[in-house]
C-alpha atoms as a PDB file:
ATOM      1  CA  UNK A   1      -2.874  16.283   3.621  1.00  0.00           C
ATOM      2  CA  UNK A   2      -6.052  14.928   3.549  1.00  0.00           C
ATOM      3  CA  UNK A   3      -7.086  15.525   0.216  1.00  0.00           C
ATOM      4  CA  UNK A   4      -3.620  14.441  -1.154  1.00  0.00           C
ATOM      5  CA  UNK A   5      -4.422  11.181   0.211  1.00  0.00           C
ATOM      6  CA  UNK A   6      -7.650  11.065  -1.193  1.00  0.00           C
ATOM      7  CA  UNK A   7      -6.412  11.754  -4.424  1.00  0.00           C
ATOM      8  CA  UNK A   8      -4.047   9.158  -4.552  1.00  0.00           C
ATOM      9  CA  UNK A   9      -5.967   6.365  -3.319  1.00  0.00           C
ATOM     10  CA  UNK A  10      -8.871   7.366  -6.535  1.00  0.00           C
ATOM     11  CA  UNK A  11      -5.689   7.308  -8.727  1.00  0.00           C
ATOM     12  CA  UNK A  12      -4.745   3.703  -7.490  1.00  0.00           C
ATOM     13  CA  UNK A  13      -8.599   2.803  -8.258  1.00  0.00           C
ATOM     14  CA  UNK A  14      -8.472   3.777 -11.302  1.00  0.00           C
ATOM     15  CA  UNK A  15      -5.065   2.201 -12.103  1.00  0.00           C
ATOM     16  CA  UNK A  16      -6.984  -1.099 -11.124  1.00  0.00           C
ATOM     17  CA  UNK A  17     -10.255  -0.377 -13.139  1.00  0.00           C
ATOM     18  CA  UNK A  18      -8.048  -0.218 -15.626  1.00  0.00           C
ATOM     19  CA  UNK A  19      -6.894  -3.879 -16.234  1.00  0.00           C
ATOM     20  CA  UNK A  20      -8.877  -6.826 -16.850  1.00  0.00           C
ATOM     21  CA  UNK A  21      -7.108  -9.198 -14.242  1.00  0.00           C
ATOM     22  CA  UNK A  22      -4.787  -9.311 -11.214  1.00  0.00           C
ATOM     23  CA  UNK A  23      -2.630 -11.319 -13.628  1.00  0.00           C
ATOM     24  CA  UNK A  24      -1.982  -8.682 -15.890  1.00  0.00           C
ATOM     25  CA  UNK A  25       1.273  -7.542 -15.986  1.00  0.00           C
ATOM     26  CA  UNK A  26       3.324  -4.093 -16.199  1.00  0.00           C
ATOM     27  CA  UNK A  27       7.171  -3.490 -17.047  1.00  0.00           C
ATOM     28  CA  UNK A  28       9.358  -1.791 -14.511  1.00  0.00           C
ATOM     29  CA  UNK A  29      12.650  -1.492 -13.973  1.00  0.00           C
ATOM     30  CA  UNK A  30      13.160  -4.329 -16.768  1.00  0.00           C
ATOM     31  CA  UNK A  31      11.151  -6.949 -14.756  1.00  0.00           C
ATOM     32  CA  UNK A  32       7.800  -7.884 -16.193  1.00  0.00           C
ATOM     33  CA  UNK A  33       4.901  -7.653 -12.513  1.00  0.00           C
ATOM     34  CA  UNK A  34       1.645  -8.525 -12.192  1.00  0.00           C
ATOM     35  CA  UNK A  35      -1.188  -6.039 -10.807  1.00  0.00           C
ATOM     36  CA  UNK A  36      -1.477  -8.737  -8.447  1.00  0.00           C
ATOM     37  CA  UNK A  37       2.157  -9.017  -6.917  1.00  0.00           C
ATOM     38  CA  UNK A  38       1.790  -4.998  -6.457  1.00  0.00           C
ATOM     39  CA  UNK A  39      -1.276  -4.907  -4.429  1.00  0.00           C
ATOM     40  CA  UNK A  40       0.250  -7.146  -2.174  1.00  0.00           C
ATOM     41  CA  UNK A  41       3.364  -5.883  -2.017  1.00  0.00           C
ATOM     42  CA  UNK A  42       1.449  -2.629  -0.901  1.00  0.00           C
ATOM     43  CA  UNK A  43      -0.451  -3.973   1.644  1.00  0.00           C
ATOM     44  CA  UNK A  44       2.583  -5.438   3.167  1.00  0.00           C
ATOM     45  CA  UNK A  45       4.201  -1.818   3.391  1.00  0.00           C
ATOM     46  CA  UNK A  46       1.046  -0.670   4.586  1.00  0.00           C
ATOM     47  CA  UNK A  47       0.947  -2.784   7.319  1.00  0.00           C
ATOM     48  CA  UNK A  48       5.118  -3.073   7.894  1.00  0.00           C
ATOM     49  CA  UNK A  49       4.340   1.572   8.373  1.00  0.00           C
ATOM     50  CA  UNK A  50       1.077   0.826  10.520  1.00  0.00           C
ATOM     51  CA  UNK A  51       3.562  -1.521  13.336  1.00  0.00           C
ATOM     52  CA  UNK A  52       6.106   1.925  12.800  1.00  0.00           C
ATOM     53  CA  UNK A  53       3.546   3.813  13.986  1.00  0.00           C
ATOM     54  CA  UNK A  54       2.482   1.422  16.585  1.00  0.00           C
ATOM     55  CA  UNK A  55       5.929   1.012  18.117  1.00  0.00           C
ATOM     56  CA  UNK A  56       6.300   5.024  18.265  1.00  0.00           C
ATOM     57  CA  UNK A  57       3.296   5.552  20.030  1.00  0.00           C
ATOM     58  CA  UNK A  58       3.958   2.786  22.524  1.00  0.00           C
ATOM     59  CA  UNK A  59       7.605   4.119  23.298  1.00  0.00           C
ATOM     60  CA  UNK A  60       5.629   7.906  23.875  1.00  0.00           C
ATOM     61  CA  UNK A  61       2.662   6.691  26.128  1.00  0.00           C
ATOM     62  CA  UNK A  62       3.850   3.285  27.552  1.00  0.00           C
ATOM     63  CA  UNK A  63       0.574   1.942  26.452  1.00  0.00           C
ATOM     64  CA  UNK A  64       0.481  -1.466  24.519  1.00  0.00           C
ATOM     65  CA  UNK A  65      -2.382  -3.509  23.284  1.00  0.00           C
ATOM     66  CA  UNK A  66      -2.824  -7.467  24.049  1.00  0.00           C
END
């Protein structure tokens, strides 16, 4: 699981070594995107998963954090 992680994450480096801005753009789905609007679209749905997680631990122990 680990390692599958790993891998990923050195594929996502790469995928950002491999442009010369955050500007620079990729087609999908027919709508032009910029590396930049994708990073921080990712962060967001790392951080939306994270408060998941969160909010399933919290209804198993009870426990919150202030």
């Amino acid at each position: 699981m680990f390692a599958a992680r790993r891998s990923a994450c050195e594929d996502s480096r790469s995928a950002v070594k491999a442009v010369n801005s955050l500007d620079d753009t990729v087609e999908f789905r027919g709508e032009s995107i910029s590396l930049r609007y994708i990073l921080t679209h990712m962060i967001e749905e790392y951080a939306r998963h994270n408060g998941h997680a969160d909010l399933l631990r919290e209804a198993l122990d009870g426990a919150t954090v202030e």
